[in-house]
PDB file of N, CA and C in Angstrom:
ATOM      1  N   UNK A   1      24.472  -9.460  -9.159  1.00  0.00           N
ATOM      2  CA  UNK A   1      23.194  -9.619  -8.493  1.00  0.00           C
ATOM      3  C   UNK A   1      23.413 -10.270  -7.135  1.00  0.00           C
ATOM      4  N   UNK A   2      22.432  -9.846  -6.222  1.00  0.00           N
ATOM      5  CA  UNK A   2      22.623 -10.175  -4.624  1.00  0.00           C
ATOM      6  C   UNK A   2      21.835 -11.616  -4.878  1.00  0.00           C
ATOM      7  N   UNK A   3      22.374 -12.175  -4.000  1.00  0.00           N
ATOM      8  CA  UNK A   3      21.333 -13.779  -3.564  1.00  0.00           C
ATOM      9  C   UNK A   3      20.521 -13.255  -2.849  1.00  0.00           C
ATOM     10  N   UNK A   4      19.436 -14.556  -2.822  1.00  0.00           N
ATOM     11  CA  UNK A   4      18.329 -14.273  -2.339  1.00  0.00           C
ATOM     12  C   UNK A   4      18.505 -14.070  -0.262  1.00  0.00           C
ATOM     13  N   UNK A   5      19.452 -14.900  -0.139  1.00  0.00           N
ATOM     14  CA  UNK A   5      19.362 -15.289   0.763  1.00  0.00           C
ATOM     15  C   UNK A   5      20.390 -13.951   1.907  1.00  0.00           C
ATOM     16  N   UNK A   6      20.796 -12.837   1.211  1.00  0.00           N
ATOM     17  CA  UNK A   6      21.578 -11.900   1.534  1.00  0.00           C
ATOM     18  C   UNK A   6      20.734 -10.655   1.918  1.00  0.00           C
ATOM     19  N   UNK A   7      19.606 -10.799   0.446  1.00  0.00           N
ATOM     20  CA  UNK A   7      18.471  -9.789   0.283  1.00  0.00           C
ATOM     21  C   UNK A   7      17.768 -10.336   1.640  1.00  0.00           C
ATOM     22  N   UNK A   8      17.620 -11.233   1.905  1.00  0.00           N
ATOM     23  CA  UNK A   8      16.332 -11.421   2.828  1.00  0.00           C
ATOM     24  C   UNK A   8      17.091 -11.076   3.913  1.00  0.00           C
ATOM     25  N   UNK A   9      18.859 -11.199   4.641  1.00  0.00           N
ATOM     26  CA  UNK A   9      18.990 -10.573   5.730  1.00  0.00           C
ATOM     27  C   UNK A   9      18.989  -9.198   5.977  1.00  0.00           C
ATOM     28  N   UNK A  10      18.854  -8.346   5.236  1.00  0.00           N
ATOM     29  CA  UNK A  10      18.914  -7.174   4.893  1.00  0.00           C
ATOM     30  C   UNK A  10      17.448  -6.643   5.285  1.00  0.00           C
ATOM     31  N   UNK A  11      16.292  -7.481   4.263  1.00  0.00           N
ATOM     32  CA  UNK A  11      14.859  -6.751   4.939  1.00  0.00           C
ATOM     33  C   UNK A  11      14.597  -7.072   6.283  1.00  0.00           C
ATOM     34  N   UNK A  12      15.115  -8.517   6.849  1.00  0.00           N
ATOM     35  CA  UNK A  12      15.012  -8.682   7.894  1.00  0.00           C
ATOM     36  C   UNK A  12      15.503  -7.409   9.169  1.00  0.00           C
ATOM     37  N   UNK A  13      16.390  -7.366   8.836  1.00  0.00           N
ATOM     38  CA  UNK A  13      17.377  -6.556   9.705  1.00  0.00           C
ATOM     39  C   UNK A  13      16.701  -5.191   9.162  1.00  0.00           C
ATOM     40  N   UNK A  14      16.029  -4.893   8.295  1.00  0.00           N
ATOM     41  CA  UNK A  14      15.481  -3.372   8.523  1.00  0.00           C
ATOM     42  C   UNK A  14      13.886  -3.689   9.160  1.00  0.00           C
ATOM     43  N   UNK A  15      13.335  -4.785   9.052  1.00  0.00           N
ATOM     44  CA  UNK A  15      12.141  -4.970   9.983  1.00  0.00           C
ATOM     45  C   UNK A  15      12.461  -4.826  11.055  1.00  0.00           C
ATOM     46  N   UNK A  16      13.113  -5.281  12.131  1.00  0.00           N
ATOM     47  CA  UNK A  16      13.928  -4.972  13.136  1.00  0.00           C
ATOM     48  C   UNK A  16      13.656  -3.539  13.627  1.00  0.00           C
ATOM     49  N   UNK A  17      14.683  -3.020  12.709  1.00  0.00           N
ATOM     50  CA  UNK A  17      14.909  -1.645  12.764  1.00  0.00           C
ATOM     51  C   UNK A  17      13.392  -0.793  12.944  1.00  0.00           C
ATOM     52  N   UNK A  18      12.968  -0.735  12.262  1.00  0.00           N
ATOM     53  CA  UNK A  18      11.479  -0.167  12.284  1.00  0.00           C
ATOM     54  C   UNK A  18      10.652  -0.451  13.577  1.00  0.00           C
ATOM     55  N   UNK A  19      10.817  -2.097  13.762  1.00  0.00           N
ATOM     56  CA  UNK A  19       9.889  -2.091  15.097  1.00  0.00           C
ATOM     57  C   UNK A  19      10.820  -1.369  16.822  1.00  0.00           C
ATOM     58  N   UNK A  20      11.670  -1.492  16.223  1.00  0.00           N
ATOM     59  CA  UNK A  20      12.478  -1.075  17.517  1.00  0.00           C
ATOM     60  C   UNK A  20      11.875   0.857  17.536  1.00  0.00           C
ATOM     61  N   UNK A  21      12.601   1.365  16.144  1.00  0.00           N
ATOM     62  CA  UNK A  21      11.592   2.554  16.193  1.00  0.00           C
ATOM     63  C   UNK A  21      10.366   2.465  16.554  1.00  0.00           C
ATOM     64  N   UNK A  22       9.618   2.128  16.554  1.00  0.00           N
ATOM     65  CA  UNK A  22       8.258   1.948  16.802  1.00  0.00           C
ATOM     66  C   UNK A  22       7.838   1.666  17.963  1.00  0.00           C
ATOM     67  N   UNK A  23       8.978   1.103  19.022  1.00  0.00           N
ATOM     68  CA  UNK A  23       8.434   0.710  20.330  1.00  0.00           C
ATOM     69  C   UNK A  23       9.365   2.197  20.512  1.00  0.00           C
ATOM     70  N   UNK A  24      10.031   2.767  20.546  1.00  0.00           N
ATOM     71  CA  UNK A  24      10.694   3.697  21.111  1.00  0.00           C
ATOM     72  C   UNK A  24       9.798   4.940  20.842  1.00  0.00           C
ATOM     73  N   UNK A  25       9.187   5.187  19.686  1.00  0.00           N
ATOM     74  CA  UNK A  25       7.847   6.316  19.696  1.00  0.00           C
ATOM     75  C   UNK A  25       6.838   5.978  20.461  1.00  0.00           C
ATOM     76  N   UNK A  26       6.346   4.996  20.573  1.00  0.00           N
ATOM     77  CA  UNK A  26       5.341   4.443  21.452  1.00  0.00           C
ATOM     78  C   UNK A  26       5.667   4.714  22.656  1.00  0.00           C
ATOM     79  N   UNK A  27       7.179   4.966  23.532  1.00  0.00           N
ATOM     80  CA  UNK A  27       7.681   5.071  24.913  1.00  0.00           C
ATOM     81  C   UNK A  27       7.480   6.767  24.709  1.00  0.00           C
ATOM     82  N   UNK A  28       8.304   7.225  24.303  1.00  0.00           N
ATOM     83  CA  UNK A  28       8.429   8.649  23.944  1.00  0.00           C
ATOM     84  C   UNK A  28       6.405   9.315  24.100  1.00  0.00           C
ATOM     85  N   UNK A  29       5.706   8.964  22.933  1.00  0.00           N
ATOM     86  CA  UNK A  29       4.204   9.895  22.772  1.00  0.00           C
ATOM     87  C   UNK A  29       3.440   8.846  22.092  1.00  0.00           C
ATOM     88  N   UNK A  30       3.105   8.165  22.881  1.00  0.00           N
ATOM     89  CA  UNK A  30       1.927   7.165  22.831  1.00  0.00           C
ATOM     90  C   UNK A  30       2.027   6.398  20.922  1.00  0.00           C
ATOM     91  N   UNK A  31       0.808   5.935  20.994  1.00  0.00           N
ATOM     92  CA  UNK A  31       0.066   5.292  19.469  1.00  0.00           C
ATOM     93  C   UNK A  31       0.040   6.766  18.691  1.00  0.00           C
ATOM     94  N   UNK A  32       0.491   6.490  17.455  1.00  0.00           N
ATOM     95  CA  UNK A  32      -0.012   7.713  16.582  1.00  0.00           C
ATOM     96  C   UNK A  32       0.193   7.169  15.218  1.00  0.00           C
ATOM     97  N   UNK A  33       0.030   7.772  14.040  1.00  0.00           N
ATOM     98  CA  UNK A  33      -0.171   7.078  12.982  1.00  0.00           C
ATOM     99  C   UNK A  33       1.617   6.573  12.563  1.00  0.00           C
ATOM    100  N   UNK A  34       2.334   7.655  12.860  1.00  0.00           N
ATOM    101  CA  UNK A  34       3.869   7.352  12.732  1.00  0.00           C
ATOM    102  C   UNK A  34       3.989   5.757  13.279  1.00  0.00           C
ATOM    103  N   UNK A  35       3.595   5.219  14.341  1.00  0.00           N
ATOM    104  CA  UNK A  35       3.845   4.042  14.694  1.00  0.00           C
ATOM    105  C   UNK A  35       3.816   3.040  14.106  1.00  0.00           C
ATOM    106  N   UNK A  36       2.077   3.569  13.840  1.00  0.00           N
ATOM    107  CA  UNK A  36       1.345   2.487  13.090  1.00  0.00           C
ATOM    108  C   UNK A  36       2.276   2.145  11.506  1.00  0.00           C
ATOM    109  N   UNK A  37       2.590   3.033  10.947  1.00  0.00           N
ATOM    110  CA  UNK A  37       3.674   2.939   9.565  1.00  0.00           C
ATOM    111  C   UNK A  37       4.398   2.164   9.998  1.00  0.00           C
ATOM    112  N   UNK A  38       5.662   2.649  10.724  1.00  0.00           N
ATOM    113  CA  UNK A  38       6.486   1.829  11.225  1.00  0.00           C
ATOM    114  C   UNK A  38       6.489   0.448  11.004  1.00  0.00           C
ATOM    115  N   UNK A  39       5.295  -0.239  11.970  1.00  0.00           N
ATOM    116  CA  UNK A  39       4.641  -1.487  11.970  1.00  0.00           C
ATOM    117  C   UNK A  39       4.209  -2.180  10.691  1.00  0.00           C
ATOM    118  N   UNK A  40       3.671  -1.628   9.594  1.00  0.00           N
ATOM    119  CA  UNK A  40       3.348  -1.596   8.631  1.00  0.00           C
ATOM    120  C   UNK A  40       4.435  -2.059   7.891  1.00  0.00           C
ATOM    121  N   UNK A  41       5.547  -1.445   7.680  1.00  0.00           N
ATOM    122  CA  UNK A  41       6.736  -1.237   6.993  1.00  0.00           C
ATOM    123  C   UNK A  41       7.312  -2.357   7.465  1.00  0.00           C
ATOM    124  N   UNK A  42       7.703  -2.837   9.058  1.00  0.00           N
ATOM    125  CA  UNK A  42       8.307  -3.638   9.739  1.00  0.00           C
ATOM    126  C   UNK A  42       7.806  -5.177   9.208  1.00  0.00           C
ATOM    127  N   UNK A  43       6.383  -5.020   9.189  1.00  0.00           N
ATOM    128  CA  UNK A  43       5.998  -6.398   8.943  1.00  0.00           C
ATOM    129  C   UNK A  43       6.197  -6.613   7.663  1.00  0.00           C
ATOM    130  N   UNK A  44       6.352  -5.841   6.126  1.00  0.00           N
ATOM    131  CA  UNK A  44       6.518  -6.113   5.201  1.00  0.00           C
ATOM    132  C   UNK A  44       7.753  -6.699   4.827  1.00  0.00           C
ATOM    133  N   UNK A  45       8.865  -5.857   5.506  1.00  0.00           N
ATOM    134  CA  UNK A  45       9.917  -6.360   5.472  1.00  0.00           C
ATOM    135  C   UNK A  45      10.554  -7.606   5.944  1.00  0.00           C
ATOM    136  N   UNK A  46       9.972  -7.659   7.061  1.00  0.00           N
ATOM    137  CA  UNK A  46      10.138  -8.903   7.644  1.00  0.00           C
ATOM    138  C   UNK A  46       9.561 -10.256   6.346  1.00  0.00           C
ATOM    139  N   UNK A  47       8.319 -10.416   6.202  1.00  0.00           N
ATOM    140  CA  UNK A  47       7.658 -11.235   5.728  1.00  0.00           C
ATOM    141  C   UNK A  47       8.325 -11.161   3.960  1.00  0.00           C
ATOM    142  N   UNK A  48       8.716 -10.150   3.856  1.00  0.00           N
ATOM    143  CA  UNK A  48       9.731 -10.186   2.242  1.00  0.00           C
ATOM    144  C   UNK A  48      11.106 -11.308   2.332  1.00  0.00           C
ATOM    145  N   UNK A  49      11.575 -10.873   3.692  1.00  0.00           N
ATOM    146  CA  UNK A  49      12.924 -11.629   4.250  1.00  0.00           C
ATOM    147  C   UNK A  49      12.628 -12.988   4.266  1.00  0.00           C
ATOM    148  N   UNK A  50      11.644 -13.083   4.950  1.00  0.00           N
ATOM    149  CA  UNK A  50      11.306 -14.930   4.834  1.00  0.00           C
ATOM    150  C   UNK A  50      11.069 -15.480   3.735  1.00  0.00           C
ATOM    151  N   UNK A  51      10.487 -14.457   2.790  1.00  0.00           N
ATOM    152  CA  UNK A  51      10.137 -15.337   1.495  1.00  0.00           C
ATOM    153  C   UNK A  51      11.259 -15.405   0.799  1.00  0.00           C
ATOM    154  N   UNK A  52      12.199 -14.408   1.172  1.00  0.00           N
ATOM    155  CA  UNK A  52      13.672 -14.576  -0.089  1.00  0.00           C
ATOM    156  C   UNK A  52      14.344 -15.504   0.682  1.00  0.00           C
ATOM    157  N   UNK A  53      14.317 -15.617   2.044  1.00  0.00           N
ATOM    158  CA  UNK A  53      15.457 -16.915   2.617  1.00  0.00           C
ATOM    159  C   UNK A  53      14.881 -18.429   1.953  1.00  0.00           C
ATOM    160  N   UNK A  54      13.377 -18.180   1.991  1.00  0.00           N
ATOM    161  CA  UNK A  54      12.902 -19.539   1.615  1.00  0.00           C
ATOM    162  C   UNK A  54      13.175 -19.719  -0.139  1.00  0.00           C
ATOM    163  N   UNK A  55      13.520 -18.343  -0.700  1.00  0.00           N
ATOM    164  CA  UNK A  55      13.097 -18.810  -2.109  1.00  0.00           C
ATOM    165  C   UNK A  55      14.971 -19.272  -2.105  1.00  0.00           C
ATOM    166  N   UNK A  56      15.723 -18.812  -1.324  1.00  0.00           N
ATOM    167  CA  UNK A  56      17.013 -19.415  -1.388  1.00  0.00           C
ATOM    168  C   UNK A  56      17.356 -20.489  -1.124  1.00  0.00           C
ATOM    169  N   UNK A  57      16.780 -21.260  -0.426  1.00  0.00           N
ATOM    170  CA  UNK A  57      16.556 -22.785  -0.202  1.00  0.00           C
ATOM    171  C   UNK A  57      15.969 -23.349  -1.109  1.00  0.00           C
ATOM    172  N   UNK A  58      14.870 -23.202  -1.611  1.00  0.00           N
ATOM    173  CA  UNK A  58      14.681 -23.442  -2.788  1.00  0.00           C
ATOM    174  C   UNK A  58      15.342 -23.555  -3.849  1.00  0.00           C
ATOM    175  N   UNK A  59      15.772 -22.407  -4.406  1.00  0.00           N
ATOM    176  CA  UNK A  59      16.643 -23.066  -5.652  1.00  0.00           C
ATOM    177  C   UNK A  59      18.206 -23.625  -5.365  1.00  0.00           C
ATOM    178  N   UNK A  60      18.595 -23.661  -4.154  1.00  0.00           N
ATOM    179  CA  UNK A  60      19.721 -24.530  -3.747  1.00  0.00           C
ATOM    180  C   UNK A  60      19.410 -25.860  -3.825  1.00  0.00           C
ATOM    181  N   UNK A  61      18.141 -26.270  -3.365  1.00  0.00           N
ATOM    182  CA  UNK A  61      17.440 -27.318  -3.320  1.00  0.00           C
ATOM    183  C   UNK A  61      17.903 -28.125  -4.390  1.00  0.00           C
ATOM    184  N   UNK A  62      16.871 -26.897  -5.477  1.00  0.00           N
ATOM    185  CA  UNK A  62      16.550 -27.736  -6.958  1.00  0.00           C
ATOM    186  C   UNK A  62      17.775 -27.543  -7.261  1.00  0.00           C
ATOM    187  N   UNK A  63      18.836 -27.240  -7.415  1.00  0.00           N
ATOM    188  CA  UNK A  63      20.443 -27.302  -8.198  1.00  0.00           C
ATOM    189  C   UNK A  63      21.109 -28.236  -7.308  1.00  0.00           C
ATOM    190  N   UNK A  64      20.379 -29.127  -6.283  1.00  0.00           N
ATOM    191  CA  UNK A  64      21.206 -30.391  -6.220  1.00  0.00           C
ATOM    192  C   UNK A  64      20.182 -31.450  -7.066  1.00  0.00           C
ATOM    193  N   UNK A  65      19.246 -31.294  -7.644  1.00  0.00           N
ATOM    194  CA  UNK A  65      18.648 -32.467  -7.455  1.00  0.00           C
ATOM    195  C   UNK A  65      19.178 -32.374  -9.728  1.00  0.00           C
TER     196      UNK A  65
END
């Protein structure tokens, strides 16, 4: 099993990915719903990443105490 804290660089780094797509369709042919996904997708991932980095601090936390 992956740590938490491996998983979360991973969604991070595909949030990334997505918004970078997403500004590059936006340069290319304006707003369209493709973007809007993108964005969608980007922010989930992102906000998944933070919660697994934090839930990795967390139980590092509690296994010192």
């Amino acid at each position: 099993m992956r740590s938490p804290f491996f998983s979360g660089v991973i969604y991070i780094v595909l949030g990334i990915t997505f918004t970078i797509f997403a500004i590059q369709q936006v340069i290319i042919d304006d707003w369209g719903f493709l973007v809007y996904a993108l964005l969608i997708f980007a922010t989930f991932d992102i906000g998944a990443g933070f919660r697994l980095i934090g839930l990795h601090f967390r139980l590092k936390h509690n296994k010192k105490k």
